[in-house]
Structure formats: C-alpha cells, structure tokens
PDB file of N, CA and C in Angstrom:
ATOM      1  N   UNK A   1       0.839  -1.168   0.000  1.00  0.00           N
ATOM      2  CA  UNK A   1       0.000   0.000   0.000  1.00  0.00           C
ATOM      3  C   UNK A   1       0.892   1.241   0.000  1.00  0.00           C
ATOM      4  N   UNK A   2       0.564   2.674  -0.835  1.00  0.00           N
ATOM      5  CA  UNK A   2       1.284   3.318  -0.772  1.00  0.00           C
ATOM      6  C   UNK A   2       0.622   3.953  -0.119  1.00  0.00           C
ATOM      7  N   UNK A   3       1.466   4.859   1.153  1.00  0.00           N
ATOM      8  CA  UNK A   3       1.133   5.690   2.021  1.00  0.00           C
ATOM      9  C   UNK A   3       1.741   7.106   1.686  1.00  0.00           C
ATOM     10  N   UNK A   4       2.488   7.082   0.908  1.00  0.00           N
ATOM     11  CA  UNK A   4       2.443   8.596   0.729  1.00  0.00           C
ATOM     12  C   UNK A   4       3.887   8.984  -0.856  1.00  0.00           C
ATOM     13  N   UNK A   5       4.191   9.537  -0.951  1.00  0.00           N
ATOM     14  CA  UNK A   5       5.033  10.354  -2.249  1.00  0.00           C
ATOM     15  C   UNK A   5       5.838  11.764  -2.008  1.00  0.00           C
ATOM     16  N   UNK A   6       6.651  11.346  -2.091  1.00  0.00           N
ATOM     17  CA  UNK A   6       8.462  12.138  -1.959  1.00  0.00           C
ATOM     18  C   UNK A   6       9.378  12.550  -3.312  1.00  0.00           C
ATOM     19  N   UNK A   7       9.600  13.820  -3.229  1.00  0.00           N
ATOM     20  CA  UNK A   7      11.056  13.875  -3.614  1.00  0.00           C
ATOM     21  C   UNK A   7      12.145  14.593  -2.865  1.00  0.00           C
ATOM     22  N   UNK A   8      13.376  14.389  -3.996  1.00  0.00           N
ATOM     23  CA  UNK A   8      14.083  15.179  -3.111  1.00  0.00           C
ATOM     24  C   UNK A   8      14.474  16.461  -2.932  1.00  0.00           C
ATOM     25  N   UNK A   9      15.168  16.908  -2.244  1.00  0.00           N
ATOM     26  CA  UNK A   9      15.446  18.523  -1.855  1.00  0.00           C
ATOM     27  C   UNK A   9      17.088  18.462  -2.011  1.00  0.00           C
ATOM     28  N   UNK A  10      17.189  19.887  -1.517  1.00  0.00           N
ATOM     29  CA  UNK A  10      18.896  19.792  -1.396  1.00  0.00           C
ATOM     30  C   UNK A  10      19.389  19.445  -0.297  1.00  0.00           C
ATOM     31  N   UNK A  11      18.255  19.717   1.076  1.00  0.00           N
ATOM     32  CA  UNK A  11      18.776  18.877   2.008  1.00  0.00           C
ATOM     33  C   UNK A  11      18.722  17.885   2.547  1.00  0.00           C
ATOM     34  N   UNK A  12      17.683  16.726   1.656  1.00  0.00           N
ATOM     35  CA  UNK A  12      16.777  15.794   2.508  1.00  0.00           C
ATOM     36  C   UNK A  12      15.822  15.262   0.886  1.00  0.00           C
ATOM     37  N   UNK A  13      14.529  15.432   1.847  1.00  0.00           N
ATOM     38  CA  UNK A  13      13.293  14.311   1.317  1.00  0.00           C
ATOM     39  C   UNK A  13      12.451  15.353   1.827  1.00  0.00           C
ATOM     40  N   UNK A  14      11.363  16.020   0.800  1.00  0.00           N
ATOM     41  CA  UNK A  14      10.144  16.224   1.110  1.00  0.00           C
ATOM     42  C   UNK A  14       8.865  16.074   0.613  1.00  0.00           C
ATOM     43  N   UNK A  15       7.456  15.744   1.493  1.00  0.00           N
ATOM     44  CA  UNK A  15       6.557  14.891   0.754  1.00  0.00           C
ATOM     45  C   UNK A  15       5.402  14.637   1.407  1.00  0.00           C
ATOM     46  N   UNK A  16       4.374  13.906   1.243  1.00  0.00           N
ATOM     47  CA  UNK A  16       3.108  13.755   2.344  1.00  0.00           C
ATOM     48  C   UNK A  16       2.930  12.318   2.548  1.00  0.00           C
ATOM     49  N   UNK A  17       3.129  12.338   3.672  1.00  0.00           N
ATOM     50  CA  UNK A  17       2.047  11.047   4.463  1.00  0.00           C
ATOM     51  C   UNK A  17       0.667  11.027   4.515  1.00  0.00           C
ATOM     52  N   UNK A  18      -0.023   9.770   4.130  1.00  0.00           N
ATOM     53  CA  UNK A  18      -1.419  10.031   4.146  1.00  0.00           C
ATOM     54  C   UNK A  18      -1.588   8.079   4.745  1.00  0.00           C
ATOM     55  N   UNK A  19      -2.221   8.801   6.082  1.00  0.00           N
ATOM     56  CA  UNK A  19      -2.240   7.364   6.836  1.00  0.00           C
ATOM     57  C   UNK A  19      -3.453   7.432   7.611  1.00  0.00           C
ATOM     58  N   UNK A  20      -4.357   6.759   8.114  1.00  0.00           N
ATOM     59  CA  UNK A  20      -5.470   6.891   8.986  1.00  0.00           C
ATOM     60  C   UNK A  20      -6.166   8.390   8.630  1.00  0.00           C
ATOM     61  N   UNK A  21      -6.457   8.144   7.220  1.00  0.00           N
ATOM     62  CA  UNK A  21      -7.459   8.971   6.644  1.00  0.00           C
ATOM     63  C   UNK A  21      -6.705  10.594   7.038  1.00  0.00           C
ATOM     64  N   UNK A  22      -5.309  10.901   7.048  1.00  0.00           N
ATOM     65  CA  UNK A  22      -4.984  12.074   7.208  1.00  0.00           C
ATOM     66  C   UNK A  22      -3.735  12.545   5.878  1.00  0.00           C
ATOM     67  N   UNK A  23      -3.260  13.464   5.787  1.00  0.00           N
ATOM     68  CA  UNK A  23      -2.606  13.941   5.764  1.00  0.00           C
ATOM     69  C   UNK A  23      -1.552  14.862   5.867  1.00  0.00           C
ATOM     70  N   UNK A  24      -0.322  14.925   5.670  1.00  0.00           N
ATOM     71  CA  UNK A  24       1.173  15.418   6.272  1.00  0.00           C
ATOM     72  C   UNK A  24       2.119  16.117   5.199  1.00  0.00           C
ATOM     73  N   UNK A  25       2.036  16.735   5.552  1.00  0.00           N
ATOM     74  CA  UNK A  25       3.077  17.836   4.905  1.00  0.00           C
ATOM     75  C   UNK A  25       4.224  17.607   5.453  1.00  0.00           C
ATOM     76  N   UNK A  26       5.676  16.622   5.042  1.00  0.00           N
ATOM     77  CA  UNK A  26       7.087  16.202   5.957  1.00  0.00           C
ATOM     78  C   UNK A  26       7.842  16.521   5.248  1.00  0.00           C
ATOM     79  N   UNK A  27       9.256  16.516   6.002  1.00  0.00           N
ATOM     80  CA  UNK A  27      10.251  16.711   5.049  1.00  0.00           C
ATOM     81  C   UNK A  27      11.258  15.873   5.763  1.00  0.00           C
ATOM     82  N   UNK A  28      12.372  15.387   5.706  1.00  0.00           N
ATOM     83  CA  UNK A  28      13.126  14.443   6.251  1.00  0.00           C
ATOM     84  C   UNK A  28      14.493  15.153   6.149  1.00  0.00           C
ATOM     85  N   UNK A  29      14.614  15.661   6.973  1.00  0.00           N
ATOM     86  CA  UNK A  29      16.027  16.633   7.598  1.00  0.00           C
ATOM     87  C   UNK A  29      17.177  15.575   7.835  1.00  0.00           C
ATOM     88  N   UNK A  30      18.286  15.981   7.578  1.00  0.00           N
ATOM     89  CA  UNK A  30      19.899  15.200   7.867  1.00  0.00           C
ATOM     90  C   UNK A  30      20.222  15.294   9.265  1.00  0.00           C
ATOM     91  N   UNK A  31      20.445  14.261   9.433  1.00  0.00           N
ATOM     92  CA  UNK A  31      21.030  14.495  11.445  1.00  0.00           C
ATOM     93  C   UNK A  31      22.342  14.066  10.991  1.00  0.00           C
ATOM     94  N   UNK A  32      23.060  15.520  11.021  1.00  0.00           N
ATOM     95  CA  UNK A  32      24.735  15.322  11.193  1.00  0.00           C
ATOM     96  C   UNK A  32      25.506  15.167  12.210  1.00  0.00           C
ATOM     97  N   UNK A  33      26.478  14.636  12.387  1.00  0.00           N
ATOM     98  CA  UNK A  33      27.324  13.780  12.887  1.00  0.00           C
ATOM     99  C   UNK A  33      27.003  12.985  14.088  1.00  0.00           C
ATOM    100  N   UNK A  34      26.228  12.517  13.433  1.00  0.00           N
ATOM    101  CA  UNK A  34      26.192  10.785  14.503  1.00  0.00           C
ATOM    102  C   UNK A  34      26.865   9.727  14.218  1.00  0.00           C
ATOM    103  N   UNK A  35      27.534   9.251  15.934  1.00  0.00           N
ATOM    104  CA  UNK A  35      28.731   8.497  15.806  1.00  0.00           C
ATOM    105  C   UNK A  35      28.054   7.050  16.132  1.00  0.00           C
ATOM    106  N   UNK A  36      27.119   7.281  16.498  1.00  0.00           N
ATOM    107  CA  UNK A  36      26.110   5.547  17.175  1.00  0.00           C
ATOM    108  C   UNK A  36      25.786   5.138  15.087  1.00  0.00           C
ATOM    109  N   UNK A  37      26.324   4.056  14.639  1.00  0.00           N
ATOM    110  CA  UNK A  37      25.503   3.511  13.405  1.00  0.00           C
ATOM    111  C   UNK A  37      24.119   3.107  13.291  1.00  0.00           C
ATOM    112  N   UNK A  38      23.811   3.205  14.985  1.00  0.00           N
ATOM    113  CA  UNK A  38      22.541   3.068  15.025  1.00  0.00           C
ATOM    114  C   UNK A  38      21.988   4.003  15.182  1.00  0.00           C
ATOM    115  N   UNK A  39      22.342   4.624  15.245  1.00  0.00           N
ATOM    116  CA  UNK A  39      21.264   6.169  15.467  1.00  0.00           C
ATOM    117  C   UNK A  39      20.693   6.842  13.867  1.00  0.00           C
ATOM    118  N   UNK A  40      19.133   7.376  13.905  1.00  0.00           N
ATOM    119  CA  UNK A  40      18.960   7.358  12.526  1.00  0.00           C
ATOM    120  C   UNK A  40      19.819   8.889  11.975  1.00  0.00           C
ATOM    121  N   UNK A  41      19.246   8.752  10.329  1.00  0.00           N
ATOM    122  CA  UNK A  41      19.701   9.511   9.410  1.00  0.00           C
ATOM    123  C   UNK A  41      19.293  10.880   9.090  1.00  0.00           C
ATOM    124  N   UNK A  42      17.754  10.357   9.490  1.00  0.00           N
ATOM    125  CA  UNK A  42      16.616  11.618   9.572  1.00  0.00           C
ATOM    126  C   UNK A  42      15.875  11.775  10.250  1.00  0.00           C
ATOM    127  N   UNK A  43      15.483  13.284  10.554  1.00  0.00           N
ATOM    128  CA  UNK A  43      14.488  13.415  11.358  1.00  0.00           C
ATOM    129  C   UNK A  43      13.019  13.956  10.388  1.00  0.00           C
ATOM    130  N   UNK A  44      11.884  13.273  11.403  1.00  0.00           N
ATOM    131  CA  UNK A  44      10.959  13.355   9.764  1.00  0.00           C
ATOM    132  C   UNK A  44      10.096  14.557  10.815  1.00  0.00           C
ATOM    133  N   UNK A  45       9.726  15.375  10.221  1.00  0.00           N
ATOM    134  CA  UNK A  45       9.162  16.737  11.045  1.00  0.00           C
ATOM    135  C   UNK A  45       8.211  17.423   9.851  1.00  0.00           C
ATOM    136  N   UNK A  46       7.033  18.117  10.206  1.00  0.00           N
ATOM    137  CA  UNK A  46       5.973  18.930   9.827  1.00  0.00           C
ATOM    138  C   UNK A  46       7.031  19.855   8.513  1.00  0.00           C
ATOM    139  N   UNK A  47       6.226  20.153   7.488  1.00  0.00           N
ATOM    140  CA  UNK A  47       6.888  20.574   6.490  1.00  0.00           C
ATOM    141  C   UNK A  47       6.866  22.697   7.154  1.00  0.00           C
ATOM    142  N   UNK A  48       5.938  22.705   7.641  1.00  0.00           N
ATOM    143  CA  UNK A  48       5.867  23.745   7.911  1.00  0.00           C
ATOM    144  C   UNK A  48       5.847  23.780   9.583  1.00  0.00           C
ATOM    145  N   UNK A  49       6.637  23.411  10.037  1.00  0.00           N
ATOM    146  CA  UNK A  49       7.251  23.771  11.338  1.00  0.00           C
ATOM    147  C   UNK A  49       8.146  22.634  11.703  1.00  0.00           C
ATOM    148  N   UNK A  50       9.100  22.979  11.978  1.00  0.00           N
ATOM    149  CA  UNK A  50      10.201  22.025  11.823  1.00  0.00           C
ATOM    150  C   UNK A  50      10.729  20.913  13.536  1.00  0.00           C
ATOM    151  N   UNK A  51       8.866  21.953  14.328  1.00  0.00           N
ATOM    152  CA  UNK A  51       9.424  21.743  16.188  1.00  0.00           C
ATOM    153  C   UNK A  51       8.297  21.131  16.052  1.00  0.00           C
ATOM    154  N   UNK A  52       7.617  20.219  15.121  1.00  0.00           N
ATOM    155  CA  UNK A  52       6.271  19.441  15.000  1.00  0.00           C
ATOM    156  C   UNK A  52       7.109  17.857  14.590  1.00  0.00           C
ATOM    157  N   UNK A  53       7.656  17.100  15.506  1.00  0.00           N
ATOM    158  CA  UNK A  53       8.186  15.553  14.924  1.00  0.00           C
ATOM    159  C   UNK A  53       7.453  14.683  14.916  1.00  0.00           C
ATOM    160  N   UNK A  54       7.671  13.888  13.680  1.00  0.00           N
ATOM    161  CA  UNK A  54       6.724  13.138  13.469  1.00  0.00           C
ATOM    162  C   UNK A  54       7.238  11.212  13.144  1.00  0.00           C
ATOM    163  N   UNK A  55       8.770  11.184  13.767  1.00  0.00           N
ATOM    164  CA  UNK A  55       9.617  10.051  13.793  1.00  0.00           C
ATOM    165  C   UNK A  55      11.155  10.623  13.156  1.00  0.00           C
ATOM    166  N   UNK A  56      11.681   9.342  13.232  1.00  0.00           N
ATOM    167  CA  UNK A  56      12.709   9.240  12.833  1.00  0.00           C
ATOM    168  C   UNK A  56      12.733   8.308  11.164  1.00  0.00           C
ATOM    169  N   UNK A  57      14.164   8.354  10.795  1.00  0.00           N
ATOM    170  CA  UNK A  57      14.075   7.326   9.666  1.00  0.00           C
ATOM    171  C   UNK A  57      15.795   7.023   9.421  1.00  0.00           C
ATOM    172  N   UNK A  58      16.113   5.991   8.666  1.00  0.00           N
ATOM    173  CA  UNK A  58      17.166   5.577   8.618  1.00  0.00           C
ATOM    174  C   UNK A  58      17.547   4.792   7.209  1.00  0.00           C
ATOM    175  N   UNK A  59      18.579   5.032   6.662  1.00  0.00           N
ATOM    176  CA  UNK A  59      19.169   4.278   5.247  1.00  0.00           C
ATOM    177  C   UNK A  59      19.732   3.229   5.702  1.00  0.00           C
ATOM    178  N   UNK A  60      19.021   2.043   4.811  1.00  0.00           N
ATOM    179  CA  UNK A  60      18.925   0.886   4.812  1.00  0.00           C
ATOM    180  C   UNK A  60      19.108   0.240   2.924  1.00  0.00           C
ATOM    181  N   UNK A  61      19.990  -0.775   3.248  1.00  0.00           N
ATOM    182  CA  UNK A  61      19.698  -1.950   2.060  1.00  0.00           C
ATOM    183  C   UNK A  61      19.016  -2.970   1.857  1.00  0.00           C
ATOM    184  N   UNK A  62      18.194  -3.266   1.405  1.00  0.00           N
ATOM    185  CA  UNK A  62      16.912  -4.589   1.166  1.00  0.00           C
ATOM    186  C   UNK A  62      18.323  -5.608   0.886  1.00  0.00           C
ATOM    187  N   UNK A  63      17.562  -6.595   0.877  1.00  0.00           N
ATOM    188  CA  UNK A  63      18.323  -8.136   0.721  1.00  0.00           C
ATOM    189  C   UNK A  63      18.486  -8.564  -0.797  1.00  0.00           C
ATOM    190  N   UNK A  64      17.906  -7.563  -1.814  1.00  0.00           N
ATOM    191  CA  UNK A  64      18.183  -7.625  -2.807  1.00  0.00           C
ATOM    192  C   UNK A  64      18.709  -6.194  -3.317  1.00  0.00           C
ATOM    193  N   UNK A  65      19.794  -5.820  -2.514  1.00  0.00           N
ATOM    194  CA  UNK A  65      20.460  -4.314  -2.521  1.00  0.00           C
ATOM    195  C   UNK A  65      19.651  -3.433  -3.630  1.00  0.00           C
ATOM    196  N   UNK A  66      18.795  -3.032  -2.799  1.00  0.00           N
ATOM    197  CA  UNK A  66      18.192  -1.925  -3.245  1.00  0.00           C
ATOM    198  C   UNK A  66      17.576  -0.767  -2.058  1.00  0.00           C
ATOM    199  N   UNK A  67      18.563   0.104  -1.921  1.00  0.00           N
ATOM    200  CA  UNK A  67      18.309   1.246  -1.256  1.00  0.00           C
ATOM    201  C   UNK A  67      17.017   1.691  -0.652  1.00  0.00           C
ATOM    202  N   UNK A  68      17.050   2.291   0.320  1.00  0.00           N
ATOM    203  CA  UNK A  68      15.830   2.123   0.709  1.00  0.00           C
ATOM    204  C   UNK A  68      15.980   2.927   2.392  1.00  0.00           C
ATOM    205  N   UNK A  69      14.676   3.763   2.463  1.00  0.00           N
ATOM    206  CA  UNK A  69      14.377   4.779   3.890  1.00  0.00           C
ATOM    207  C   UNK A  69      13.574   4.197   4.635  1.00  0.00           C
ATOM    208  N   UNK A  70      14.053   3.119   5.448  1.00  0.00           N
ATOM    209  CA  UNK A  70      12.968   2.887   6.683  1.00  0.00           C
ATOM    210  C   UNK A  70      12.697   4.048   7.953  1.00  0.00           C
ATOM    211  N   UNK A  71      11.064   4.271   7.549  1.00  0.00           N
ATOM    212  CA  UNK A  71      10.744   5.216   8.561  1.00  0.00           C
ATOM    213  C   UNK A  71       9.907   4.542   9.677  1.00  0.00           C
ATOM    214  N   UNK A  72      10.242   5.385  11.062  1.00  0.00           N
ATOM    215  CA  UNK A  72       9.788   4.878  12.133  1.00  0.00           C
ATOM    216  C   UNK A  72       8.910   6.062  13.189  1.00  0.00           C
ATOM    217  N   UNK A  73       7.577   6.208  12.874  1.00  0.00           N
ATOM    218  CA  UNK A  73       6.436   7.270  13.150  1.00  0.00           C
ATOM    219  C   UNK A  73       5.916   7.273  14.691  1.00  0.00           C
ATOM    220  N   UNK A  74       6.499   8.465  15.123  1.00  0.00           N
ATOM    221  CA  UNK A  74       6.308   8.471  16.637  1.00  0.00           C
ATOM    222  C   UNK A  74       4.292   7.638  16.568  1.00  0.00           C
ATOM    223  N   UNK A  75       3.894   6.649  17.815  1.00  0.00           N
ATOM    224  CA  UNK A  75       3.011   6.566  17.897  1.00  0.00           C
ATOM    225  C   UNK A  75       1.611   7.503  17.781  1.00  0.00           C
ATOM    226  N   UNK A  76       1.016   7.285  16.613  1.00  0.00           N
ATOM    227  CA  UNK A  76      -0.723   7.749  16.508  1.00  0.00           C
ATOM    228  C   UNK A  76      -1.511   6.775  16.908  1.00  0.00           C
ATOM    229  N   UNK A  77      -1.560   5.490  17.077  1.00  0.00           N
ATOM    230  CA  UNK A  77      -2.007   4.387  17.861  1.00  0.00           C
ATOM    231  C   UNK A  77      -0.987   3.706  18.774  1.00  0.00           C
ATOM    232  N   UNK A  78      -1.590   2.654  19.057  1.00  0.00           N
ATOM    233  CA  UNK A  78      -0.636   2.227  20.318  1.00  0.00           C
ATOM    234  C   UNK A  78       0.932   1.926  20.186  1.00  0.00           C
ATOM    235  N   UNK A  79       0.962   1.332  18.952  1.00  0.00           N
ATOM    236  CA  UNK A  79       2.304   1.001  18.893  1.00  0.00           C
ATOM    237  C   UNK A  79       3.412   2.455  17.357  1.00  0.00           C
ATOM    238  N   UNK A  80       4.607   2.053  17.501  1.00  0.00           N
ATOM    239  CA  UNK A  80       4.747   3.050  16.506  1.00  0.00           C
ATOM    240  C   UNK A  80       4.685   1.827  15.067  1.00  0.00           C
ATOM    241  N   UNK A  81       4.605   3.226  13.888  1.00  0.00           N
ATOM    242  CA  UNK A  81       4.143   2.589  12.846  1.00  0.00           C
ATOM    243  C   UNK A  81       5.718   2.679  11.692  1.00  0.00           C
ATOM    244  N   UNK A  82       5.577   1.551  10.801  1.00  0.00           N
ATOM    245  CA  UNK A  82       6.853   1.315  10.683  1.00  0.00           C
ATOM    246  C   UNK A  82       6.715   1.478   8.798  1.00  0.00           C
ATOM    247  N   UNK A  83       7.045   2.218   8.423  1.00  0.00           N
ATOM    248  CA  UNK A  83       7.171   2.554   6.830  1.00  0.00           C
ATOM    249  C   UNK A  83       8.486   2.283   5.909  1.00  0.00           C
ATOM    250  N   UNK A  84       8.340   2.303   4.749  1.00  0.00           N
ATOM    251  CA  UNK A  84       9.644   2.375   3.851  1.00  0.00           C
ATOM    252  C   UNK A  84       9.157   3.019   2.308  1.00  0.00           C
ATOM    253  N   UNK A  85      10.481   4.156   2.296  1.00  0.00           N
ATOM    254  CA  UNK A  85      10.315   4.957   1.116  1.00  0.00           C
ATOM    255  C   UNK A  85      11.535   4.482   0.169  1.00  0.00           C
ATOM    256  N   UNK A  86      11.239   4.192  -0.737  1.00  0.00           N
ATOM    257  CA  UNK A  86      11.540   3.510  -2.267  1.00  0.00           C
ATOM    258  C   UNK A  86      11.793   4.258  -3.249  1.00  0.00           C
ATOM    259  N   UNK A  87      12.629   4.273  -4.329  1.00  0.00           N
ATOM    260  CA  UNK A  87      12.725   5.412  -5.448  1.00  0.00           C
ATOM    261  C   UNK A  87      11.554   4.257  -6.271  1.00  0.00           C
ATOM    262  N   UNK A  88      11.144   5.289  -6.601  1.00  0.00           N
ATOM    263  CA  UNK A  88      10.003   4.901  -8.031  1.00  0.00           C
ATOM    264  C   UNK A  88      10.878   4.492  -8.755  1.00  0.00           C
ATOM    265  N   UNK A  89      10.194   3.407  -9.655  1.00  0.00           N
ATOM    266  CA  UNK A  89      10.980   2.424 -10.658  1.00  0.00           C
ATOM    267  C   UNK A  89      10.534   2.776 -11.493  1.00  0.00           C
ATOM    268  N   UNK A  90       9.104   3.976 -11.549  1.00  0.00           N
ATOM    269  CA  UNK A  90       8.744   4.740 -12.920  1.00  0.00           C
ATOM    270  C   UNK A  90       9.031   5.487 -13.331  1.00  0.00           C
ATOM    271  N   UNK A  91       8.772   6.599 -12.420  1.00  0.00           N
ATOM    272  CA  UNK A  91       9.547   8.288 -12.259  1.00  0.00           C
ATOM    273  C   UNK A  91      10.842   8.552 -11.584  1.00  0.00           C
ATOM    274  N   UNK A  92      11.956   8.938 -12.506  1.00  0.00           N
ATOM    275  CA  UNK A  92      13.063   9.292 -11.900  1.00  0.00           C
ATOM    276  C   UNK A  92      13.159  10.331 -11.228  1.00  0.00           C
ATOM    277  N   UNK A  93      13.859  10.338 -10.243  1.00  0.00           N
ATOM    278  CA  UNK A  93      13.314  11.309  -9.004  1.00  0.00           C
ATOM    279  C   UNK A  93      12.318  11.159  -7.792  1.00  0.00           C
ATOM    280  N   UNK A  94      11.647  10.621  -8.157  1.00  0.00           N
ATOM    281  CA  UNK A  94      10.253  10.323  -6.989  1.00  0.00           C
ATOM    282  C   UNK A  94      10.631   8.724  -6.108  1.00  0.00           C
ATOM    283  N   UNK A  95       9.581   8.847  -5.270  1.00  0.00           N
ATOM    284  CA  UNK A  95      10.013   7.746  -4.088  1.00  0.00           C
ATOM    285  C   UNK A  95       8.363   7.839  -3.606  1.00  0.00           C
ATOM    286  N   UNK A  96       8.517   6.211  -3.523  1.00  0.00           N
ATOM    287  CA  UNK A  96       6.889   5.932  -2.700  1.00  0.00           C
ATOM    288  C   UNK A  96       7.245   5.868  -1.557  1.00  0.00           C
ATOM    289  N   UNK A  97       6.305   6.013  -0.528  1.00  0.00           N
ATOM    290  CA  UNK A  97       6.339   5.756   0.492  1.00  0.00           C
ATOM    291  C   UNK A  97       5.723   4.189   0.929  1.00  0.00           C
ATOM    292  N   UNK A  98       5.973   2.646   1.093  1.00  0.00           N
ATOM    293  CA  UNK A  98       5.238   1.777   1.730  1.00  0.00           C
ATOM    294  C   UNK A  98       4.765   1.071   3.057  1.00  0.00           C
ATOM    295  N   UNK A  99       3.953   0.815   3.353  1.00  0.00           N
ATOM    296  CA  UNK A  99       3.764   0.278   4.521  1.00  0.00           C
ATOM    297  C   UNK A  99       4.536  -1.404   4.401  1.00  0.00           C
ATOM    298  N   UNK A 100       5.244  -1.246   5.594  1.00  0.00           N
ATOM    299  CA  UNK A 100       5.879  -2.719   5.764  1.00  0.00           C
ATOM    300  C   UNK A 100       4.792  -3.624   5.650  1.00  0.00           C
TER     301      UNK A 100
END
C-alpha cells in the first residue's frame, strides 16, 4: 500500500504522508554527525514547522540491494508505525512511500 510520495530537496526528502485517513506535509532533515551507526539519518518533522516531529528514519539496504528509507512514526495508535520509502521504478526522481 502506498502511504504517501516524496522527492528530493537539497537537504533531505520532502513529501506527504497520508495514513489513517490524514494527511502530512514532511520533510526528512539530515542528522549530522552521529557516531552511534545506530542512530537514525533523519528526522521526519511537519513541512511547515520544523518543532512538529513526526519520527525518525534511517538508510537501509533490502536483501536484494536496493536502497531504501525505513521510517519509524512516533506513535498515533498504540504502537509506533513502521514505513519504507523507495525510489520509483517509474519516475526518476520520486520515491513511494510503503507500509511494511
């Protein structure tokens, strides 16, 4: 299912989430210099206010190396909700957003 549609910026990813009948105006900001490999890549925040967070996200390789933004959405229900944004295999430039 696609949950939402991205491109990119010069600093990041920006784009809308549309999940439980809503929608999001995000953009996916660079978190520079983190030394934990676990710590994520981006911070995913309100397109128009940047002190509105709305998860984290992190660069990842699929098992058939293909690049790929697993996002991780502060809880809107009980548990948090777990996404992945994809470059379109149609449109160069663009990226779906999917639900795991």
């Amino acid at each position: 299912m696609i949950c939402g549609n991205f491109t990119t910026t010069d600093h990041g990813f920006s784009g809308e989430i549309r999940f439980f009948g809503k929608r999001e105006q995000v953009v996916l900001l660079p978190i520079e210099g983190q030394d934990n490999e676990k710590a994520p890549h981006f911070r995913i925040v309100a397109a128009d206010d940047e002190r509105i967070e709305f998860g984290a996200a992190w660069r990842k390789t699929s098992k058939e190396k293909r690049d790929y933004i697993s996002f991780k959405l502060n809880p809107v229900v009980a548990q948090p909700v777990y996404l992945r944004l994809f470059e379109s295999e149609t449109v160069a430039g663009e990226y779906e957003l999917l639900a795991s």
